[in-house]
N, C-alpha and C. Protein backbone atom coordinates (compact mmCIF):
# COMPACT_ATOMS: atom_id res chain seq x y z
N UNK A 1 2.30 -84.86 61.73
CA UNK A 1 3.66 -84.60 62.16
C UNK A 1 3.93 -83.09 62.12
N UNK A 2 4.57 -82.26 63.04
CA UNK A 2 4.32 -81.35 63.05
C UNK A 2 5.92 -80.61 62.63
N UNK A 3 5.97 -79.56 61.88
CA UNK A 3 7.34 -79.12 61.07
C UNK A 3 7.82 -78.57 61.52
N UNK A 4 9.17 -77.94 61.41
CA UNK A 4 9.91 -76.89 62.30
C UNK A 4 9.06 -75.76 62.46
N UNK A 5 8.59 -75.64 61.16
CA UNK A 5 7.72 -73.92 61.13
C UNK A 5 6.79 -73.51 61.95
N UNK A 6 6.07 -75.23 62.47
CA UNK A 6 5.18 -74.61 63.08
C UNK A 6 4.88 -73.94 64.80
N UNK A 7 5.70 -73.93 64.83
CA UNK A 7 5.18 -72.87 66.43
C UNK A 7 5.65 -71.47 66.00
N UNK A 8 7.21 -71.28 65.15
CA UNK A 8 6.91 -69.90 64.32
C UNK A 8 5.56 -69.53 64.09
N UNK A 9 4.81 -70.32 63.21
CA UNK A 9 3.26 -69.72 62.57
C UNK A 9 2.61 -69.31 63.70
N UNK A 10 2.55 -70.23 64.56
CA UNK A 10 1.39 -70.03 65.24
C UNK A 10 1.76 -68.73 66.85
N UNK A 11 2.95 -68.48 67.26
CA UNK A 11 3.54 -67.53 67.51
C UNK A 11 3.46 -65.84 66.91
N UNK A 12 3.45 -66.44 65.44
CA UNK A 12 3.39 -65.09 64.57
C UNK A 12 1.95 -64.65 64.63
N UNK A 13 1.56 -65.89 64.36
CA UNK A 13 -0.49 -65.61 64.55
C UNK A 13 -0.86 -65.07 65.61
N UNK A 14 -0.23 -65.39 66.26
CA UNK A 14 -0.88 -64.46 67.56
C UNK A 14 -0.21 -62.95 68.03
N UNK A 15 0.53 -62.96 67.24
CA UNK A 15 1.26 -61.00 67.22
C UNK A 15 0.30 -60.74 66.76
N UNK A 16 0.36 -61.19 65.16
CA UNK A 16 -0.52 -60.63 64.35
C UNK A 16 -2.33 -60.11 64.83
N UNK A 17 -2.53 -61.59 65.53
CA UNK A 17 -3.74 -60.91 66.46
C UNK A 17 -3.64 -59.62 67.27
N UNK A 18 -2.51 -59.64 68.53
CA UNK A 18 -2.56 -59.02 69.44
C UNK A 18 -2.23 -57.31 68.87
N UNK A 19 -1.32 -56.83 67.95
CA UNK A 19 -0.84 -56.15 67.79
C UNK A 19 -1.39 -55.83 65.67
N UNK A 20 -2.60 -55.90 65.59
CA UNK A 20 -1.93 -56.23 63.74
C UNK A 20 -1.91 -54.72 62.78
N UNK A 21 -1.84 -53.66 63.42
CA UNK A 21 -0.90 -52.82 62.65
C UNK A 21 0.52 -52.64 62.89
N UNK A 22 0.99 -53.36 64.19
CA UNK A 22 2.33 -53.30 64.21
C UNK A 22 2.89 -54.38 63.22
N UNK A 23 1.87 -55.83 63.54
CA UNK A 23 2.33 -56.71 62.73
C UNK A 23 2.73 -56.42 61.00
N UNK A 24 1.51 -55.74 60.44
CA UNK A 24 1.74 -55.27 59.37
C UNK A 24 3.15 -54.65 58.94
N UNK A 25 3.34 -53.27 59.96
CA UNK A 25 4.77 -52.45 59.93
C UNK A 25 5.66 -52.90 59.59
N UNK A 26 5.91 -54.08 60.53
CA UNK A 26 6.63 -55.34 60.84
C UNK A 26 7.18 -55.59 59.36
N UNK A 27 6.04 -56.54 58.82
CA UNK A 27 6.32 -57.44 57.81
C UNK A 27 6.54 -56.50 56.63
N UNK A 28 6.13 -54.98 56.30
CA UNK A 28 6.45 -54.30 55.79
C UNK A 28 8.09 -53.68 55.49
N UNK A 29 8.79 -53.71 56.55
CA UNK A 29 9.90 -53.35 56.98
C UNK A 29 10.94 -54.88 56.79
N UNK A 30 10.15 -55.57 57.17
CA UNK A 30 10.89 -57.27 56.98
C UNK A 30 10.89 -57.21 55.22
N UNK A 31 9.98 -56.86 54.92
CA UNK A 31 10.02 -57.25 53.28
C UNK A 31 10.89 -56.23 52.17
N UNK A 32 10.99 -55.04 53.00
CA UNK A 32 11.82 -54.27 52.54
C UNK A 32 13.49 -54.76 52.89
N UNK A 33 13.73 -54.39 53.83
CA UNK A 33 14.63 -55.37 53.70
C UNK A 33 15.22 -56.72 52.97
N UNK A 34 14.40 -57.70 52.66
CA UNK A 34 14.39 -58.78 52.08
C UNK A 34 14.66 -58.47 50.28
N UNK A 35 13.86 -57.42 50.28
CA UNK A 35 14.27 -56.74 48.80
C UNK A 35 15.68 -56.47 48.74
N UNK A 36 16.21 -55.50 49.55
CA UNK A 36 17.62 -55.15 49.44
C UNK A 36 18.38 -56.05 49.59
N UNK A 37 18.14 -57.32 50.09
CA UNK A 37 18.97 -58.20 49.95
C UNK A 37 19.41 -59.24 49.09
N UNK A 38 17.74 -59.21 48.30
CA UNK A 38 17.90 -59.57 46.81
C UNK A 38 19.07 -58.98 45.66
N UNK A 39 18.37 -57.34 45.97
CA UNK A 39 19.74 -56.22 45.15
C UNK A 39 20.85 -56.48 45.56
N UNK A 40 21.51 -57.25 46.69
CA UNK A 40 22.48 -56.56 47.10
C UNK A 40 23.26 -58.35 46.47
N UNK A 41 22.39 -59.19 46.06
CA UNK A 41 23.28 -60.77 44.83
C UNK A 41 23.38 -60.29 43.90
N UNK A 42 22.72 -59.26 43.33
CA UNK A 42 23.23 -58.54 41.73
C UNK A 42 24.22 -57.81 42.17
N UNK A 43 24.66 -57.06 42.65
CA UNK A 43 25.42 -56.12 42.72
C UNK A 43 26.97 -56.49 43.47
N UNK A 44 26.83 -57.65 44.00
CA UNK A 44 27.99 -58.11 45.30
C UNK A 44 29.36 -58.87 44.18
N UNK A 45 30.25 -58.58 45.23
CA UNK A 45 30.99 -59.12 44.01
C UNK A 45 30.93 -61.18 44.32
N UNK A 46 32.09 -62.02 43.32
CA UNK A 46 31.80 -63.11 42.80
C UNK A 46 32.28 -64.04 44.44
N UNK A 47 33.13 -63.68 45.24
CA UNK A 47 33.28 -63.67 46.18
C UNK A 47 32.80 -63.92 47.41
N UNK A 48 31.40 -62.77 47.02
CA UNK A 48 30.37 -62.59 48.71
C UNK A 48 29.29 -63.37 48.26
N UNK A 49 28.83 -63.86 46.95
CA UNK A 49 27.62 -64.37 46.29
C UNK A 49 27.03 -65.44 46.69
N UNK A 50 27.74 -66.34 47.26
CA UNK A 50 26.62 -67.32 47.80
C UNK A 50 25.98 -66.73 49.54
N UNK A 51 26.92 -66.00 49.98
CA UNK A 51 26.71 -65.75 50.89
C UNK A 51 25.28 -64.97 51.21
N UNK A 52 25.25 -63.48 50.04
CA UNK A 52 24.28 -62.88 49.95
C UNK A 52 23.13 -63.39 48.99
N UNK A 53 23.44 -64.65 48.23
CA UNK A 53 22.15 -65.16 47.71
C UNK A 53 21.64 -66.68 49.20
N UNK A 54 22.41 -66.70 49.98
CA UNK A 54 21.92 -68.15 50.77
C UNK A 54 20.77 -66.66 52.06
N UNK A 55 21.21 -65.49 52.21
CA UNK A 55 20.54 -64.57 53.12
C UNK A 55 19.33 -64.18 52.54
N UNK A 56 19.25 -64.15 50.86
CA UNK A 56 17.98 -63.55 50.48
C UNK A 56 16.96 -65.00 50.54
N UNK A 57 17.44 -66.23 50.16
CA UNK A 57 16.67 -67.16 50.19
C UNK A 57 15.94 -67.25 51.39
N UNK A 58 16.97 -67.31 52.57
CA UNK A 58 16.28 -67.45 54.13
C UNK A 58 15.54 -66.37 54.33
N UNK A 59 15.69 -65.50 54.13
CA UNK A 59 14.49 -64.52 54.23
C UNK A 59 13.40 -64.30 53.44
N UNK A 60 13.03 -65.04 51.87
CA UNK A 60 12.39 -64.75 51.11
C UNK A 60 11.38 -66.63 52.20
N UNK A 61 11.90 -67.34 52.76
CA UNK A 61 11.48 -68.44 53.51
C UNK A 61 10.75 -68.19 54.57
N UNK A 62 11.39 -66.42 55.23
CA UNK A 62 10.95 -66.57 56.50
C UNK A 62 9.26 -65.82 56.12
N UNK A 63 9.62 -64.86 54.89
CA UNK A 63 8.53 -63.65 54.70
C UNK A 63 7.52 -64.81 54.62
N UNK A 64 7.67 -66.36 53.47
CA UNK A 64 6.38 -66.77 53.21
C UNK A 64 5.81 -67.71 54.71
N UNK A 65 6.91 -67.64 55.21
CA UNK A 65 6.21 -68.40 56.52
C UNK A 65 5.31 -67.59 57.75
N UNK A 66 5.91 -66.17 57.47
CA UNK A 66 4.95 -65.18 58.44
C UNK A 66 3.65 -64.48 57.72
N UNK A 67 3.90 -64.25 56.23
CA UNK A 67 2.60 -64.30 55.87
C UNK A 67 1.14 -64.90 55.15
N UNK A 68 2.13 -66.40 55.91
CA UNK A 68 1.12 -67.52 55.89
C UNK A 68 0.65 -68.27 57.26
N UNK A 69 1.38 -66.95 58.24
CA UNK A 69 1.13 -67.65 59.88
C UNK A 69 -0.13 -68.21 60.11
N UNK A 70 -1.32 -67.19 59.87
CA UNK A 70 -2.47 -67.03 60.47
C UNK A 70 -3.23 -68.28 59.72
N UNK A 71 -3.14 -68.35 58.66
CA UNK A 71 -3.98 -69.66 58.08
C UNK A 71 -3.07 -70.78 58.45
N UNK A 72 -1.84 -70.86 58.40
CA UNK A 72 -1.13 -71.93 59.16
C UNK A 72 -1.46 -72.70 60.55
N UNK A 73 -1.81 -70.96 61.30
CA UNK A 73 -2.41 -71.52 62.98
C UNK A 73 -3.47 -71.80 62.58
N UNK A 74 -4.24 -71.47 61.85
CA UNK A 74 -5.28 -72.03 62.14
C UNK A 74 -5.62 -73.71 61.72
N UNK A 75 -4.85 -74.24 60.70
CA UNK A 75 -5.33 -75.14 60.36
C UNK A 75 -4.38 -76.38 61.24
N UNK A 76 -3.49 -75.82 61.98
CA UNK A 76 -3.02 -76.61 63.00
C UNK A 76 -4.07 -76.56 64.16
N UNK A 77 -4.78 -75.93 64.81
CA UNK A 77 -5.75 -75.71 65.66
C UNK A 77 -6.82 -76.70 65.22
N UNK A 78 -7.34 -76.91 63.85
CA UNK A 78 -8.54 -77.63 63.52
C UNK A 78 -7.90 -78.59 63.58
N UNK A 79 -6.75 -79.35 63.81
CA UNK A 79 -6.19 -80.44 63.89
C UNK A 79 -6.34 -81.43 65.08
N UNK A 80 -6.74 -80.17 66.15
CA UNK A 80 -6.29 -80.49 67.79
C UNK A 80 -7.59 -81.10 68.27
């Protein structure tokens, strides 16, 4: 059965092929980000908090899903 994630993965797998020092940049810049958004549930007031802890989750979701693309595509491929 195949999950929401997967055409993300296998989409990402193939940047990552076509392009993979941009890809790197990429996920470098994605993860930085993803940090500051962690900092930014400590620091937010009581107010904005679920808001900025439901943004760091989805992104701490998206980082492990792109840098688990490539073994993802692939083991959907050995499937086919």
């Amino acid at each position: 059965m195949a999950l929401p994630t997967d055409q993300l993965s296998i989409k990402a797998a193939a940047l990552s092929r076509i392009a993979p020092e941009y890809w790197q940049a990429f996920l470098a810049e994605l993860g930085a980000y993803s940090e500051a958004s962690k900092d930014a549930v400590v620091t937010t007031t009581i107010e904005h908090l679920q808001v900025f802890q439901g943004r760091a989750q989805a992104l701490r979701h998206l980082m492990t899903i792109l840098h688990g693309a490539a073994s993802t595509a692939a083991k959907l491929e050995s499937r086919k």
